[in-house]
Structure formats: structure tokens, C-alpha cells
N, C-alpha and C. Protein backbone atom coordinates (compact mmCIF):
# COMPACT_ATOMS: atom_id res chain seq x y z
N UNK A 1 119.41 89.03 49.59
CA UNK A 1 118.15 89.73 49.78
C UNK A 1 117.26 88.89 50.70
N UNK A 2 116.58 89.16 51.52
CA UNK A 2 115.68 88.71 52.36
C UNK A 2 114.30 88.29 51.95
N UNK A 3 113.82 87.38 52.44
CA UNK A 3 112.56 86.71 52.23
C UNK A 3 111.77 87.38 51.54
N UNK A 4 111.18 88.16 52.64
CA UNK A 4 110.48 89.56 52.65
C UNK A 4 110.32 90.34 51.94
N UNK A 5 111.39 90.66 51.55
CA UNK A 5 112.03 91.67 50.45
C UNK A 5 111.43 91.42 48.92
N UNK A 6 111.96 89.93 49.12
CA UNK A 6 111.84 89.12 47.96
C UNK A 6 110.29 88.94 46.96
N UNK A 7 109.41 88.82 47.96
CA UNK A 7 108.16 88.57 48.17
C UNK A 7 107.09 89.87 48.31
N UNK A 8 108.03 91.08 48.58
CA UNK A 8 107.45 92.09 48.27
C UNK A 8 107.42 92.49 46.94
N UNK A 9 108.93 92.10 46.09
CA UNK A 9 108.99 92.75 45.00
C UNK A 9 107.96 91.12 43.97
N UNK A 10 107.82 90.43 44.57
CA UNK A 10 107.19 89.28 43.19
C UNK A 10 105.45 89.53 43.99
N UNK A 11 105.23 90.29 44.71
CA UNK A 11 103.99 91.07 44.88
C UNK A 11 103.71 91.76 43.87
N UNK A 12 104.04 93.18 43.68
CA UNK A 12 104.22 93.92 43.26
C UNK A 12 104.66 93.99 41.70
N UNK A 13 105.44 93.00 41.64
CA UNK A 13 105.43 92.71 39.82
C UNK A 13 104.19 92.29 39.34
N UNK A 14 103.54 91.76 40.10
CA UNK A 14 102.12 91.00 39.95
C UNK A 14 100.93 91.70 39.79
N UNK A 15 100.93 92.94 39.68
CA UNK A 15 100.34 94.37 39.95
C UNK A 15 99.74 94.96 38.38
N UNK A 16 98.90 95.44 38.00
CA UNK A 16 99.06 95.99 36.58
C UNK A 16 99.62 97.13 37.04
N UNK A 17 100.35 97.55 35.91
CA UNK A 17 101.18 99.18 35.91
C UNK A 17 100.52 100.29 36.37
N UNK A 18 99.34 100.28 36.03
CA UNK A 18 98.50 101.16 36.41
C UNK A 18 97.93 101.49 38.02
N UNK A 19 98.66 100.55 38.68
CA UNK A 19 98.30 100.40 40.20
C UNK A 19 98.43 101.19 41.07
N UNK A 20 97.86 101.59 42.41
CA UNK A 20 98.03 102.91 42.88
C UNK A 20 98.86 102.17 44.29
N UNK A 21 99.12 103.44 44.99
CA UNK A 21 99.90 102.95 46.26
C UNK A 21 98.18 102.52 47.31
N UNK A 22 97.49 103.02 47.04
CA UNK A 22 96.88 101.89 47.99
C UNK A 22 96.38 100.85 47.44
N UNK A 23 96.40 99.97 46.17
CA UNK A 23 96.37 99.10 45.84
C UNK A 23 97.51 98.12 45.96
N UNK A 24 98.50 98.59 45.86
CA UNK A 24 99.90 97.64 46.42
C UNK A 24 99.90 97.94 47.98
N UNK A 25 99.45 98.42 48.66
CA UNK A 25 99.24 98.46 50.48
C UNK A 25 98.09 97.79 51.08
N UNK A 26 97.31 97.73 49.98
CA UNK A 26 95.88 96.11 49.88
C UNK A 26 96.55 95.03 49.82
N UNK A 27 97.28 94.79 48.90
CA UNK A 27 97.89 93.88 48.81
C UNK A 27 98.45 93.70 50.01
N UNK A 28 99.77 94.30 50.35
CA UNK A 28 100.37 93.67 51.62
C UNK A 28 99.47 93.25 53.01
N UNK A 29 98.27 94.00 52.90
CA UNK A 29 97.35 94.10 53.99
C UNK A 29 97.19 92.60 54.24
N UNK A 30 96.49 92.65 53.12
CA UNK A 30 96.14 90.89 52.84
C UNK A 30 97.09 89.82 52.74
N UNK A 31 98.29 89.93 52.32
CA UNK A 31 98.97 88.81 52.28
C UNK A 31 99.83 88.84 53.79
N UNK A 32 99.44 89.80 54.82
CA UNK A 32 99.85 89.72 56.17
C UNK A 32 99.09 89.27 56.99
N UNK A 33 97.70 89.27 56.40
CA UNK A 33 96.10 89.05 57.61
C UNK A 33 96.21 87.01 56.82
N UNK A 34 96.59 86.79 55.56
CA UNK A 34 96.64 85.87 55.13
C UNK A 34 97.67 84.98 56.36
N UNK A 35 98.70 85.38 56.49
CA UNK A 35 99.77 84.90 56.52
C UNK A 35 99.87 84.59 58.47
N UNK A 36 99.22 85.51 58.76
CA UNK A 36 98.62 85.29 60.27
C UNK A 36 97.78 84.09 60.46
N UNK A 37 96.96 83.94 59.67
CA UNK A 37 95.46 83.23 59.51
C UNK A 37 96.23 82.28 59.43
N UNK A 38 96.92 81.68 58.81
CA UNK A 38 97.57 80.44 58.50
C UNK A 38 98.37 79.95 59.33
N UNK A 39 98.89 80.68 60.46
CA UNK A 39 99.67 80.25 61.44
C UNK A 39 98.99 80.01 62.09
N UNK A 40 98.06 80.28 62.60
CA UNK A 40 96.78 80.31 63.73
C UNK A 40 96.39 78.95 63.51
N UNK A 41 96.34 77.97 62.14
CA UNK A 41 95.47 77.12 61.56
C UNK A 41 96.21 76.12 61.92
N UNK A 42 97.54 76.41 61.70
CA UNK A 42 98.26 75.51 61.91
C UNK A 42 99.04 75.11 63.00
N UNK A 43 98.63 76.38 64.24
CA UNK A 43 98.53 75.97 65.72
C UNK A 43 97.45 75.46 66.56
N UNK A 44 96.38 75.46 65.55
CA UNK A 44 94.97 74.87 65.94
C UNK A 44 94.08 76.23 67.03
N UNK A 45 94.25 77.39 66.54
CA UNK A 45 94.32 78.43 66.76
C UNK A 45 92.78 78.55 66.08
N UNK A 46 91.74 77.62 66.32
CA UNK A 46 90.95 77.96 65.35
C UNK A 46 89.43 78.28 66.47
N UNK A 47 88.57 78.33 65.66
CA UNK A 47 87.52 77.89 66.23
C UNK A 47 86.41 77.34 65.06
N UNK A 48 85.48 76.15 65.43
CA UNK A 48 85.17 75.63 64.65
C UNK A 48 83.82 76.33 63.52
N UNK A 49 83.08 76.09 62.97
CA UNK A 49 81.92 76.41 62.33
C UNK A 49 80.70 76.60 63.06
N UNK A 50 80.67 75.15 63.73
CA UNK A 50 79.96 74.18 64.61
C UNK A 50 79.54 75.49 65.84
N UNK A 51 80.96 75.74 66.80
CA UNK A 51 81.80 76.60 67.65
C UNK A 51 80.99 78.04 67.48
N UNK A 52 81.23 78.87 66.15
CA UNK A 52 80.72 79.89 66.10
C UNK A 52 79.19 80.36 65.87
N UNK A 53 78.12 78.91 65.39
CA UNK A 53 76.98 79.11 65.32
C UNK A 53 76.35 78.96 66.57
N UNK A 54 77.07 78.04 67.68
CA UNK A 54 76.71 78.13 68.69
C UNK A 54 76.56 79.62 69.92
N UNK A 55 77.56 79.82 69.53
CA UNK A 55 78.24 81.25 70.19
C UNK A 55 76.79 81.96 69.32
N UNK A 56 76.75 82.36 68.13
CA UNK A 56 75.80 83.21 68.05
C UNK A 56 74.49 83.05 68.16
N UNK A 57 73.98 81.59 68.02
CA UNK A 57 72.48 81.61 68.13
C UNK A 57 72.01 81.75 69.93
N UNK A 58 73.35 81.81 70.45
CA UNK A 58 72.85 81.82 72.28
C UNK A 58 72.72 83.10 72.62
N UNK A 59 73.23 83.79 71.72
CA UNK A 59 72.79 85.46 72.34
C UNK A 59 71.62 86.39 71.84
């Protein structure tokens, strides 16, 4: 079974029973926007705090 696969279903067990399909499609939403974010971080893909207050107090 594949990573993926794998990680979809220990998602989804993680779920109360009562869960709807767009509550398990939240989920994946997020653990894909997560999972982006973290690559970005760890290519230095960032921009700083510092970076973004600057950017906004100049406009």
C-alpha cells in the first residue's frame, strides 16, 4: 500500500463516525496546504515577520 494511501486511511480513522464528506475533504485540504508549507520552510521558501510588516506598512 502506498504512503498516501496509508495516511489517508490513519486520517480518516481519526475522524468521529459522525463525520461528513466535507469534513474528511477539510481534512485533506489541510494536511496538503500543511504539507506544502513545510516544504517551502525547509527550502527557505519563506519570508520573514520582519519582511512582511515591512511590505505592509509601505503601502
Amino acid at each position: 500500500m502506498s504512503i498516501v494511501k496509508e495516511e489517508a486511511k490513519k486520517l480518516i480513522d481519526k475522524l468521529p463516525d459522525q463525520a461528513t464528506w466535507d469534513d474528511i475533504m477539510y481534512e485533506f485540504y489541510v494536511k496538503k496546504k500543511l504539507a506544502i508549507a513545510l516544504k517551502a520552510a525547509q527550502e527557505g521558501n519563506v519570508v520573514s515577520h520582519k519582511q512582511v510588516k515591512k511590505r505592509l506598512l509601505s503601502k
